[in-house]
C-alpha atoms as a PDB file:
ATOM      1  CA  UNK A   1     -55.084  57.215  76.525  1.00  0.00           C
ATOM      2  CA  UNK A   2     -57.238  54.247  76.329  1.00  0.00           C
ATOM      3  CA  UNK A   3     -57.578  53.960  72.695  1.00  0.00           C
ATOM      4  CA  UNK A   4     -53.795  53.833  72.932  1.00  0.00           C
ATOM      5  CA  UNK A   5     -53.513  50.810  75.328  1.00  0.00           C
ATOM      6  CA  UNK A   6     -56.206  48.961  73.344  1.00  0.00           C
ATOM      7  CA  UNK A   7     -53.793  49.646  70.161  1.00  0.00           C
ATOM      8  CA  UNK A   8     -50.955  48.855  72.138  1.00  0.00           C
ATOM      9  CA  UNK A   9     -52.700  45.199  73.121  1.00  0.00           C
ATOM     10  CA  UNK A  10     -53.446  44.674  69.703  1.00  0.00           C
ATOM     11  CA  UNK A  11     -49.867  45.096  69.036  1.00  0.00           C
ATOM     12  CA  UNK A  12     -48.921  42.510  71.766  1.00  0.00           C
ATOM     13  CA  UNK A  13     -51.338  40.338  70.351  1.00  0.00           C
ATOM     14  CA  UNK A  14     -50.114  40.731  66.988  1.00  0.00           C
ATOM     15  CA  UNK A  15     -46.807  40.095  67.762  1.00  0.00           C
ATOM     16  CA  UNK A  16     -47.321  36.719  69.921  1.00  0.00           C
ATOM     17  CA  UNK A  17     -49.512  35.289  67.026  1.00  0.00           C
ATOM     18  CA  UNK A  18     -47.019  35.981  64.391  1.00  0.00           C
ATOM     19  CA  UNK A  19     -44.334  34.985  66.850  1.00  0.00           C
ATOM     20  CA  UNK A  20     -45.687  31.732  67.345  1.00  0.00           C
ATOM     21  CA  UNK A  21     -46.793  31.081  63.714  1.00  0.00           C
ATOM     22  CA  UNK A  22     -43.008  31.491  63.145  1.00  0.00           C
ATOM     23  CA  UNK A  23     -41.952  29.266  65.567  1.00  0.00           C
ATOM     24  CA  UNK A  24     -44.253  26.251  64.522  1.00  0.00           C
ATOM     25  CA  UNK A  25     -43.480  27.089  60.884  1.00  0.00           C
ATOM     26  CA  UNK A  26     -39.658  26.171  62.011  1.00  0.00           C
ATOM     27  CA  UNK A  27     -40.459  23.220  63.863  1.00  0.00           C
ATOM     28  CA  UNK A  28     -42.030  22.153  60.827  1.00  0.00           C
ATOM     29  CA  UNK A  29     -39.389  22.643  58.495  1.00  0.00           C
ATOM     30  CA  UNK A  30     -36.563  21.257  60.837  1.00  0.00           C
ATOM     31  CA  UNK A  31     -38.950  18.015  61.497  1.00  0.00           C
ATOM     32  CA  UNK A  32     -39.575  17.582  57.882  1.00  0.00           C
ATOM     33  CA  UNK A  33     -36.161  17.597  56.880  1.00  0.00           C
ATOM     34  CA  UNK A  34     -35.162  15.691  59.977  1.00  0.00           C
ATOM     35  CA  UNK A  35     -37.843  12.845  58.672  1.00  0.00           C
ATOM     36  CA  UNK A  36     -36.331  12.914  55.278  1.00  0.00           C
ATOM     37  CA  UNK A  37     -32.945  12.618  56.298  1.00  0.00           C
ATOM     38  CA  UNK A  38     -34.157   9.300  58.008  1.00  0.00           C
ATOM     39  CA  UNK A  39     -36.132   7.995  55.085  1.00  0.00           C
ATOM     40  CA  UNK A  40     -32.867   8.411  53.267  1.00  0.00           C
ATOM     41  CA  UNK A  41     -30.859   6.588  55.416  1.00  0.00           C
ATOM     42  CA  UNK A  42     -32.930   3.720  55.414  1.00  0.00           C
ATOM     43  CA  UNK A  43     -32.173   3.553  51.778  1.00  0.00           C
ATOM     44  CA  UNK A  44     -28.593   2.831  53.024  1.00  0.00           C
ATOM     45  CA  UNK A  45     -27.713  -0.751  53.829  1.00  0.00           C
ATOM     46  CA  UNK A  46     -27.156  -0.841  57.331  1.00  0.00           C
ATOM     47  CA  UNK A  47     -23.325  -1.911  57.454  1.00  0.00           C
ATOM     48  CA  UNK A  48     -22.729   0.931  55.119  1.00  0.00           C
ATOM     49  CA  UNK A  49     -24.029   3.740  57.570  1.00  0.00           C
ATOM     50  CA  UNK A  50     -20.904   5.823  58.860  1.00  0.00           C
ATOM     51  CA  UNK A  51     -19.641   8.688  56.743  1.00  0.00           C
ATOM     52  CA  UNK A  52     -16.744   7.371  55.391  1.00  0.00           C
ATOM     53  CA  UNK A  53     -19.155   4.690  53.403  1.00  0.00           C
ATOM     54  CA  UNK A  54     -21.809   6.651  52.742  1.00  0.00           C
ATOM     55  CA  UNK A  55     -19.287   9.580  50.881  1.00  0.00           C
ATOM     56  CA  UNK A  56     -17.647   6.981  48.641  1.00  0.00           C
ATOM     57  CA  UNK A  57     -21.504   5.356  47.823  1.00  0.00           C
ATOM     58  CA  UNK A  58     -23.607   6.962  45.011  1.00  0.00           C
ATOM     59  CA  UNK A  59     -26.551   4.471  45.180  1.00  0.00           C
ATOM     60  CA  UNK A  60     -28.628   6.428  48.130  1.00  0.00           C
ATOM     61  CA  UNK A  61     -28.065   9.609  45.907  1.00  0.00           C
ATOM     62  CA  UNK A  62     -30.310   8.614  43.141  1.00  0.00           C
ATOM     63  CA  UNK A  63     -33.657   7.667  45.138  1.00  0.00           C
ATOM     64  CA  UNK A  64     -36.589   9.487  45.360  1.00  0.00           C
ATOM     65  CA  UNK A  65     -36.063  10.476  48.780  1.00  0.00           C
ATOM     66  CA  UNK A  66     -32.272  12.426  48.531  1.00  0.00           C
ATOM     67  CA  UNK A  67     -34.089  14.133  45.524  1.00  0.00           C
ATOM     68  CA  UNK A  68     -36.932  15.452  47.945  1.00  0.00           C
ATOM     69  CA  UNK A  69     -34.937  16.149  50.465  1.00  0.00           C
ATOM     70  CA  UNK A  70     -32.411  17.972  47.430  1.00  0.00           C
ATOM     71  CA  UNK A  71     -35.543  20.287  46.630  1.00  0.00           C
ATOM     72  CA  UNK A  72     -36.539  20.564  50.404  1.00  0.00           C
ATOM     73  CA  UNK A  73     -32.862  22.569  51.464  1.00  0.00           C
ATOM     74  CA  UNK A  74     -32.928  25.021  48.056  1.00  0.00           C
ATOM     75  CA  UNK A  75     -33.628  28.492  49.469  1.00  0.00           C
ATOM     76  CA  UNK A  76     -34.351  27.292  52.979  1.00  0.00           C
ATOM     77  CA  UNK A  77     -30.499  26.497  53.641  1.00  0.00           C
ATOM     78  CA  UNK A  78     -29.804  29.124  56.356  1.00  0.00           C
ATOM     79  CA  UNK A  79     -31.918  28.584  58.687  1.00  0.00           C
ATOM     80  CA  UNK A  80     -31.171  24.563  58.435  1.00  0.00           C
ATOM     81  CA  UNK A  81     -27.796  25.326  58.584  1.00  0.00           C
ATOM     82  CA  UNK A  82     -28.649  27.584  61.865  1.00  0.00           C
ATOM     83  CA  UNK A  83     -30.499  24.254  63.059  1.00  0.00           C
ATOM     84  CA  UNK A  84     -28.063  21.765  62.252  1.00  0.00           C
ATOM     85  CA  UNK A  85     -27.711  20.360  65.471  1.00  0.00           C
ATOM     86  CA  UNK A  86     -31.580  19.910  65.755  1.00  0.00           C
ATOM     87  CA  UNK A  87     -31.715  19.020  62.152  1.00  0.00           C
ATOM     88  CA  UNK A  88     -28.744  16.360  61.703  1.00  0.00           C
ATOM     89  CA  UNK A  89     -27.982  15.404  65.329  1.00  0.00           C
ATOM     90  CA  UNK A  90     -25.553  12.658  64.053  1.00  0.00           C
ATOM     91  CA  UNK A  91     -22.531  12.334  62.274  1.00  0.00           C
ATOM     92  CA  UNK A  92     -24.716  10.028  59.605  1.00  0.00           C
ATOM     93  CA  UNK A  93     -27.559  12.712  59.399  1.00  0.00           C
ATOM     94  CA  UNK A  94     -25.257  15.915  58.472  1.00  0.00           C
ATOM     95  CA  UNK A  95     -22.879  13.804  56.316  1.00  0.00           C
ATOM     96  CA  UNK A  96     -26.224  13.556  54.118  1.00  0.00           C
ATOM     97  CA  UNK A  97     -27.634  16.801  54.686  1.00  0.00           C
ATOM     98  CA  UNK A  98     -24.121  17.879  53.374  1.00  0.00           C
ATOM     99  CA  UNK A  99     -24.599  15.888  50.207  1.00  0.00           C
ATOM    100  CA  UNK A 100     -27.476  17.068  49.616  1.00  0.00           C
ATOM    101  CA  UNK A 101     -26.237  20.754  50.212  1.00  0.00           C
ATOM    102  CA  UNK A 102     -23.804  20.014  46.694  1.00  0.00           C
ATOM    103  CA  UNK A 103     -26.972  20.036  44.521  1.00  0.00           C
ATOM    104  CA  UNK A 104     -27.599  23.967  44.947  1.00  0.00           C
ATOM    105  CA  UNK A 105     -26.360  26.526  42.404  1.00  0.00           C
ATOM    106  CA  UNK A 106     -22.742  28.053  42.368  1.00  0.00           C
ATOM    107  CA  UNK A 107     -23.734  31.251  44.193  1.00  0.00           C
ATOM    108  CA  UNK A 108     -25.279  29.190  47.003  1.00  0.00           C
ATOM    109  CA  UNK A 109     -22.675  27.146  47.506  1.00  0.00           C
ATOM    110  CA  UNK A 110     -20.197  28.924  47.901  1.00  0.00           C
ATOM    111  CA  UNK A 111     -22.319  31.166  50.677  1.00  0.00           C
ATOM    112  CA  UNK A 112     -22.572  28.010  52.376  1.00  0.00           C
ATOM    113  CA  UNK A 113     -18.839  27.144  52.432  1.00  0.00           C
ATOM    114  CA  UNK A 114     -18.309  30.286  54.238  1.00  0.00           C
ATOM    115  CA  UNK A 115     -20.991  29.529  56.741  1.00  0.00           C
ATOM    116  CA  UNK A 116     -19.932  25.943  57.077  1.00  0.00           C
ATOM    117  CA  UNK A 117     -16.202  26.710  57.712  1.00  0.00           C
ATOM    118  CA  UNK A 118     -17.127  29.210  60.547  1.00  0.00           C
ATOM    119  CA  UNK A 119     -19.439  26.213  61.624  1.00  0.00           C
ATOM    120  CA  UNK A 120     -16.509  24.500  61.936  1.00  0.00           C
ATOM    121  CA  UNK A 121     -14.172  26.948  63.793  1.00  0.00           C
ATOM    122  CA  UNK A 122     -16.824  26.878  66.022  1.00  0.00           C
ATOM    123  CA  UNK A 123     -16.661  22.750  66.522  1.00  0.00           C
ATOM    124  CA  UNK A 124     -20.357  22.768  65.753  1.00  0.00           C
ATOM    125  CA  UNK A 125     -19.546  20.467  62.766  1.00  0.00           C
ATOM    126  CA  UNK A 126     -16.217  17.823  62.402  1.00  0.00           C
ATOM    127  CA  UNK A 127     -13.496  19.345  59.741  1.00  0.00           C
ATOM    128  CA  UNK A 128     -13.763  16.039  58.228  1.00  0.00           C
ATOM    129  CA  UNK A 129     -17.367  17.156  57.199  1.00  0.00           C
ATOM    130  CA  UNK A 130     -16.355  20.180  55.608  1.00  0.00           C
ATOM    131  CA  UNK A 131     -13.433  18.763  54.352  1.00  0.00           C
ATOM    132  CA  UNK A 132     -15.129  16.346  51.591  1.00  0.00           C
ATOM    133  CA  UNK A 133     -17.486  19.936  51.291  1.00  0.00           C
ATOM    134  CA  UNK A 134     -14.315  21.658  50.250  1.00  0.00           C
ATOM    135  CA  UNK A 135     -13.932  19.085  47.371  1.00  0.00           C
ATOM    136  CA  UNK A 136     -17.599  18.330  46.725  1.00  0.00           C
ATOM    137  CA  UNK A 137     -18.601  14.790  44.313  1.00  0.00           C
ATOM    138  CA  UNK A 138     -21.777  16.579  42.678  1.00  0.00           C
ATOM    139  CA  UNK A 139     -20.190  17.709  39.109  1.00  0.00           C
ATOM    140  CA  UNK A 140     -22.944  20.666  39.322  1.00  0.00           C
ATOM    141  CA  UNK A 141     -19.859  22.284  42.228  1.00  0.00           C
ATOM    142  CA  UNK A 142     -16.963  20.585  41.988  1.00  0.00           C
ATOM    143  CA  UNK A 143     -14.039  22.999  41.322  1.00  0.00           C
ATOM    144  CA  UNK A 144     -16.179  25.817  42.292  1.00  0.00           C
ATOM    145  CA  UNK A 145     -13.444  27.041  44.668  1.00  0.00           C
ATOM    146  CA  UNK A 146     -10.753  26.638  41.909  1.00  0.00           C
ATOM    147  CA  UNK A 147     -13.107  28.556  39.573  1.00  0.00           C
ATOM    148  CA  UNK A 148     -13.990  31.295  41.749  1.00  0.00           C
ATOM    149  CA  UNK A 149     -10.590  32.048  43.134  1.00  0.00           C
ATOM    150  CA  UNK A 150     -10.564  35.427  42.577  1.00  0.00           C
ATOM    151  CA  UNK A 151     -13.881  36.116  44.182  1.00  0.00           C
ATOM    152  CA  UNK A 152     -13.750  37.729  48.223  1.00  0.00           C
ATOM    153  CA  UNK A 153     -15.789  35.249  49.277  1.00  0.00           C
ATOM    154  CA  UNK A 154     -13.360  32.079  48.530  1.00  0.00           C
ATOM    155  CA  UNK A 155     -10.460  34.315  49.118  1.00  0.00           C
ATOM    156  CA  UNK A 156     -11.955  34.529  52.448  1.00  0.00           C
ATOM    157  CA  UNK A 157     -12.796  30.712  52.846  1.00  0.00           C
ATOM    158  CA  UNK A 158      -9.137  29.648  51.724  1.00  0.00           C
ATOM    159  CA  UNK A 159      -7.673  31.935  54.514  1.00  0.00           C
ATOM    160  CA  UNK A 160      -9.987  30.002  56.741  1.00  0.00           C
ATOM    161  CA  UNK A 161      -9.673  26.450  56.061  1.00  0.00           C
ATOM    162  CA  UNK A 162      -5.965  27.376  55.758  1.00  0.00           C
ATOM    163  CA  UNK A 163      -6.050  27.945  59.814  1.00  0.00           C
ATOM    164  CA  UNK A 164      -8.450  25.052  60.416  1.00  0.00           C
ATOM    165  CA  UNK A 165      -6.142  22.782  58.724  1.00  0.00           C
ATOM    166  CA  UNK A 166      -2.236  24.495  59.973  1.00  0.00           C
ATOM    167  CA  UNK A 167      -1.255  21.177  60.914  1.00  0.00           C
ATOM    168  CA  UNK A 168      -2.018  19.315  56.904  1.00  0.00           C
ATOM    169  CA  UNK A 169       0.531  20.410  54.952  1.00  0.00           C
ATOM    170  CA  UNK A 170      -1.320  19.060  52.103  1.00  0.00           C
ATOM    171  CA  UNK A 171      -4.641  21.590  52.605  1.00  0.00           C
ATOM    172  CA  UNK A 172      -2.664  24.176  53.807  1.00  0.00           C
ATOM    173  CA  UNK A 173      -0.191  23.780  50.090  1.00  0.00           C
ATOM    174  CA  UNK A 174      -3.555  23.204  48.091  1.00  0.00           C
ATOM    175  CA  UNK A 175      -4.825  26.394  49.720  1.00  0.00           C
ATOM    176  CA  UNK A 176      -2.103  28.458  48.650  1.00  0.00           C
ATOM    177  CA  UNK A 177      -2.011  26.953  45.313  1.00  0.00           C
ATOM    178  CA  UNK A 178      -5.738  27.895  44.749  1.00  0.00           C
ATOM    179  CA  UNK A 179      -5.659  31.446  46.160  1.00  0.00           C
ATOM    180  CA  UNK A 180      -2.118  31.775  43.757  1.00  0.00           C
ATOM    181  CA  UNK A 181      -4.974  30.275  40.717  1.00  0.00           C
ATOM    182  CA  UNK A 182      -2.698  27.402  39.764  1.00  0.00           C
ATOM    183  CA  UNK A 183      -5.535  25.025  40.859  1.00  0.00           C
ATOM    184  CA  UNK A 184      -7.746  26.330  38.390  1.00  0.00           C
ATOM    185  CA  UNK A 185      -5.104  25.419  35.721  1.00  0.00           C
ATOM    186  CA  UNK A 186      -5.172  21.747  36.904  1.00  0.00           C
ATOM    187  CA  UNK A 187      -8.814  21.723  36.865  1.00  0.00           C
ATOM    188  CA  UNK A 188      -8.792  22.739  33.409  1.00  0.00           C
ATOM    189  CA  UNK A 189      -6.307  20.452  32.228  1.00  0.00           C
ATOM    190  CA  UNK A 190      -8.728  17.188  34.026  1.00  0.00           C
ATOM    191  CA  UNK A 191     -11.732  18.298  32.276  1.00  0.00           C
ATOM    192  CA  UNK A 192      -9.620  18.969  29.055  1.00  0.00           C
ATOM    193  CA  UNK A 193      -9.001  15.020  29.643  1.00  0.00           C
ATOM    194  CA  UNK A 194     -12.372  14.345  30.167  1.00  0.00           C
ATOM    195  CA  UNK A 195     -14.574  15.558  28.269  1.00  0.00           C
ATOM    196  CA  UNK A 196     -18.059  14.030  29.791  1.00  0.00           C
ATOM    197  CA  UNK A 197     -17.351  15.413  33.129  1.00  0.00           C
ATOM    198  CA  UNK A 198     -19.812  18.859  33.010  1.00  0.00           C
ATOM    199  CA  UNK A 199     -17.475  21.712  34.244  1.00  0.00           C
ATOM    200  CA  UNK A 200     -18.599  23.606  37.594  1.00  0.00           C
ATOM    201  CA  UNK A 201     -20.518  27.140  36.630  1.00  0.00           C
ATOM    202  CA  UNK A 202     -18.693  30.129  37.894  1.00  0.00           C
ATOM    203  CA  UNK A 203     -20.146  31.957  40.235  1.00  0.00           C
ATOM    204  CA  UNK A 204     -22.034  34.769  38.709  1.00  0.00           C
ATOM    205  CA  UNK A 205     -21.829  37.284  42.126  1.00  0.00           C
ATOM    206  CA  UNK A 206     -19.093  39.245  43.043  1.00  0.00           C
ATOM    207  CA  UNK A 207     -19.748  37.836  46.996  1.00  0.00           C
ATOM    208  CA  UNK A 208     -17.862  39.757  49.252  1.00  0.00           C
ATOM    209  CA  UNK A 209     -17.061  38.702  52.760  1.00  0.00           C
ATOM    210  CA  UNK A 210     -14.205  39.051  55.400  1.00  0.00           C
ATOM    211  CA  UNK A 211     -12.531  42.719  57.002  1.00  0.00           C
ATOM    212  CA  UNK A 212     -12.932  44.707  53.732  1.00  0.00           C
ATOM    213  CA  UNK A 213     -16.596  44.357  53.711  1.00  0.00           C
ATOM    214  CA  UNK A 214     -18.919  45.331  57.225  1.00  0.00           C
ATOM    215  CA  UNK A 215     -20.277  42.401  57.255  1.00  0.00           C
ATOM    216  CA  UNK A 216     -23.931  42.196  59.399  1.00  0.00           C
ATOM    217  CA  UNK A 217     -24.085  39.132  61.122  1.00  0.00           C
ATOM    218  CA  UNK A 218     -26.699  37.513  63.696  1.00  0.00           C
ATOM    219  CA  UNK A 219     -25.955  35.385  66.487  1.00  0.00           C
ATOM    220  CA  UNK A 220     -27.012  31.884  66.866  1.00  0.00           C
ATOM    221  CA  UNK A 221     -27.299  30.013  70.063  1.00  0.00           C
ATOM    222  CA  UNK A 222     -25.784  26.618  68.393  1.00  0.00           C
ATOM    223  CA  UNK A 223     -25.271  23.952  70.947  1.00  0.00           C
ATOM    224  CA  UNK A 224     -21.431  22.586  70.296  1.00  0.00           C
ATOM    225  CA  UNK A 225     -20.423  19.690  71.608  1.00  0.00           C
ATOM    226  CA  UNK A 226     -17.312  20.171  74.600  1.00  0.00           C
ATOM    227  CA  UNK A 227     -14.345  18.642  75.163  1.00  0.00           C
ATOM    228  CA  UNK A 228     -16.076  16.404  78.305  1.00  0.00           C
ATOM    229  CA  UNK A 229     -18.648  14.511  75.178  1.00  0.00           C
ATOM    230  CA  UNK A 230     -21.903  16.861  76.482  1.00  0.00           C
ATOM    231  CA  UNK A 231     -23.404  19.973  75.163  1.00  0.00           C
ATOM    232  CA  UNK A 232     -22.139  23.957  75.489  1.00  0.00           C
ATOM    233  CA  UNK A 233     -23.702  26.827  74.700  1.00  0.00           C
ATOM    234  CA  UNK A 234     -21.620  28.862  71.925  1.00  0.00           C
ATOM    235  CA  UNK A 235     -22.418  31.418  69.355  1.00  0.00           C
ATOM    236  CA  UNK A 236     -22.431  30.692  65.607  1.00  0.00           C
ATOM    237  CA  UNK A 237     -22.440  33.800  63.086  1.00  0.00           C
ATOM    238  CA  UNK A 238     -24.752  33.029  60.165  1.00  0.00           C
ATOM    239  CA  UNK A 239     -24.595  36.028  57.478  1.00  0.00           C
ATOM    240  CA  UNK A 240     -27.244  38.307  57.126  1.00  0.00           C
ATOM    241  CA  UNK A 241     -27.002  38.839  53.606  1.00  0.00           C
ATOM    242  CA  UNK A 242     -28.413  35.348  53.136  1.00  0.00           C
ATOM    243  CA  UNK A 243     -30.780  34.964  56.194  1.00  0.00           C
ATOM    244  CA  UNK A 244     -32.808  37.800  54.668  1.00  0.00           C
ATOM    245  CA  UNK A 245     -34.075  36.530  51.924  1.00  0.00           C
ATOM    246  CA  UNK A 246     -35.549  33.594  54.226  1.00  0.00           C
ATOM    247  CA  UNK A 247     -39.446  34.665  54.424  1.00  0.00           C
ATOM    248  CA  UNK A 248     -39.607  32.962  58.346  1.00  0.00           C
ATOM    249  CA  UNK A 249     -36.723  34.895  58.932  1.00  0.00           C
ATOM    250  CA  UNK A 250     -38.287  38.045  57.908  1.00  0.00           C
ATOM    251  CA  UNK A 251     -40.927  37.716  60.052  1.00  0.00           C
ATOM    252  CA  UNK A 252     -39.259  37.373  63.102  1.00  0.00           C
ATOM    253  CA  UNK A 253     -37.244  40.031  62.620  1.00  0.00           C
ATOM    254  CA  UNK A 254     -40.558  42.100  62.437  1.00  0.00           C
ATOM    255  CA  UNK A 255     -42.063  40.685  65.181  1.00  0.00           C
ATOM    256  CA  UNK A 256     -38.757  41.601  67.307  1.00  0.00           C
ATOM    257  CA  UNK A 257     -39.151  45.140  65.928  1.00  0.00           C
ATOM    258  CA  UNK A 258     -42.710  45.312  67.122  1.00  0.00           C
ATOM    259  CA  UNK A 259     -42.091  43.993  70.113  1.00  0.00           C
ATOM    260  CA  UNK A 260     -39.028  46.138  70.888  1.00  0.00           C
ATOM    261  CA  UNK A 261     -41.421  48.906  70.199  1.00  0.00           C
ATOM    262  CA  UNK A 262     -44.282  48.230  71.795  1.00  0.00           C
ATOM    263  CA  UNK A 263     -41.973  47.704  75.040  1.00  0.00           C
ATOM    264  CA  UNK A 264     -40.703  50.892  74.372  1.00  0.00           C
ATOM    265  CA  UNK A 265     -44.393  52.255  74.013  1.00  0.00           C
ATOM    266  CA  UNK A 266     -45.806  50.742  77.341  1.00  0.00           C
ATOM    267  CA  UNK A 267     -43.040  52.051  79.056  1.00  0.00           C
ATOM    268  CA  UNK A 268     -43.932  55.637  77.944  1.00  0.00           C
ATOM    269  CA  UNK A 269     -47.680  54.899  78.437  1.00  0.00           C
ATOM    270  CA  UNK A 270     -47.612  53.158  82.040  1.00  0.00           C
END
């Protein structure tokens, strides 16, 4: 019995060490990025620092710092998207972060149009936001949705944005002209036109998302603003499927496991 409590300590040990390893590792990331985003704003000329200036300027998108900060969100984009309130508190900081969001692969993207329109169903992020996501500048994305009609995943996003935006008769038409594929014809026939304009690359999953699939989800305790200007607590669903592959995020999952456990185990014990 007492070799069993000392094993059980070591668990508890175990699991606070890892536990707060994690945690710091986190603060780290979301405090780099957050520096970056700031470092990249700076770049911007101070009368030109609201969204609507900084979308329409290309400038700020080829220093050194939006490249960094480019290479800093590849891979780690679920958890900063979990964090985006800590991240990107303003309207300024996500409106980059979001730019900087168009520079990952196809795939990628399109797993983080899903996320981002639940975001904003949620009112954790504007619609305008995800609006100029929808119909990205960075030539390595734009179209993807067009491309990829047939795939789940933007079937999925389309129904979405179609509620988000009921009352724009221009997203909801553009919508049901994409999910019909007649957008994809029109994006053909533009880069028929032009030539130098690199086409978007499909999508090489068959992503799957919505009621057909059982689709694992973990709940996020993202602070959206309320209708009074402060701060509510609401839950955010980030997908599974792409938290996992986050290394911090398998570690706290086994930490929570151990912990669970070794609950479980004490309980038994004492």
């Amino acid at each position: 019995m007492k070799i069993k409590r000392i094993n059980l300590l070591i668990l508890f040990a175990a699991g606070l060490f890892f536990g707060r390893a994690t945690i710091e590792a986190d603060t780290t990331q979301n405090t780099q990025i957050n520096n970056l985003l700031l470092q990249v704003e700076n770049k911007i000329p101070a009368n030109y620092r609201y969204p609507e200036a900084i979308v329409d300027s290309v400038n700020w998108k080829k220093t050194s710092e939006f490249s960094q900060l480019q290479n800093a969100i590849q891979g780690n984009w679920p958890i900063i998207l979990q964090n985006v309130q800590t991240v990107a508190p303003s309207d300024v900081d996500k409106t980059i972060l979001f730019a900087a969001f168009q520079s990952m692969p196809s795939d990628s993207y399109l797993q983080f149009l899903d996320q981002a329109t639940g975001l904003a169903q949620n009112n954790v992020i504007d619609k305008r936001l995800l609006k100029w996501e929808l119909f990205p500048s960075n030539k390595n994305v734009r179209g993807v949705l067009d491309y990829n009609y047939d795939k789940p995943v933007v079937k999925d996003i389309l129904q979405k944005v179609k509620g988000l935006y009921s009352n724009d008769p221009n997203m909801v038409q553009y919508c049901n002209d994409a999910l019909a594929g007649k957008t994809k014809k029109n994006a053909e026939a533009y880069f028929n036109d032009n030539p130098g304009d690199a086409r978007p690359i499909p999508a090489q999953q068959q992503l799957s998302t919505g009621a057909a699939t059982q689709r694992n989800t973990v709940l996020s305790n993202t602070k959206v603003p309320d209708n009074g200007g402060g701060q509510s607590s609401q839950s955010a669903t980030i997908d599974v499927s792409t938290v996992a592959h986050h290394p911090l995020a398998v570690i706290v999952a086994g930490v929570i496991v151990l912990i669970i456990g070794g609950l479980f185990v004490w309980k038994k014990l004492f």
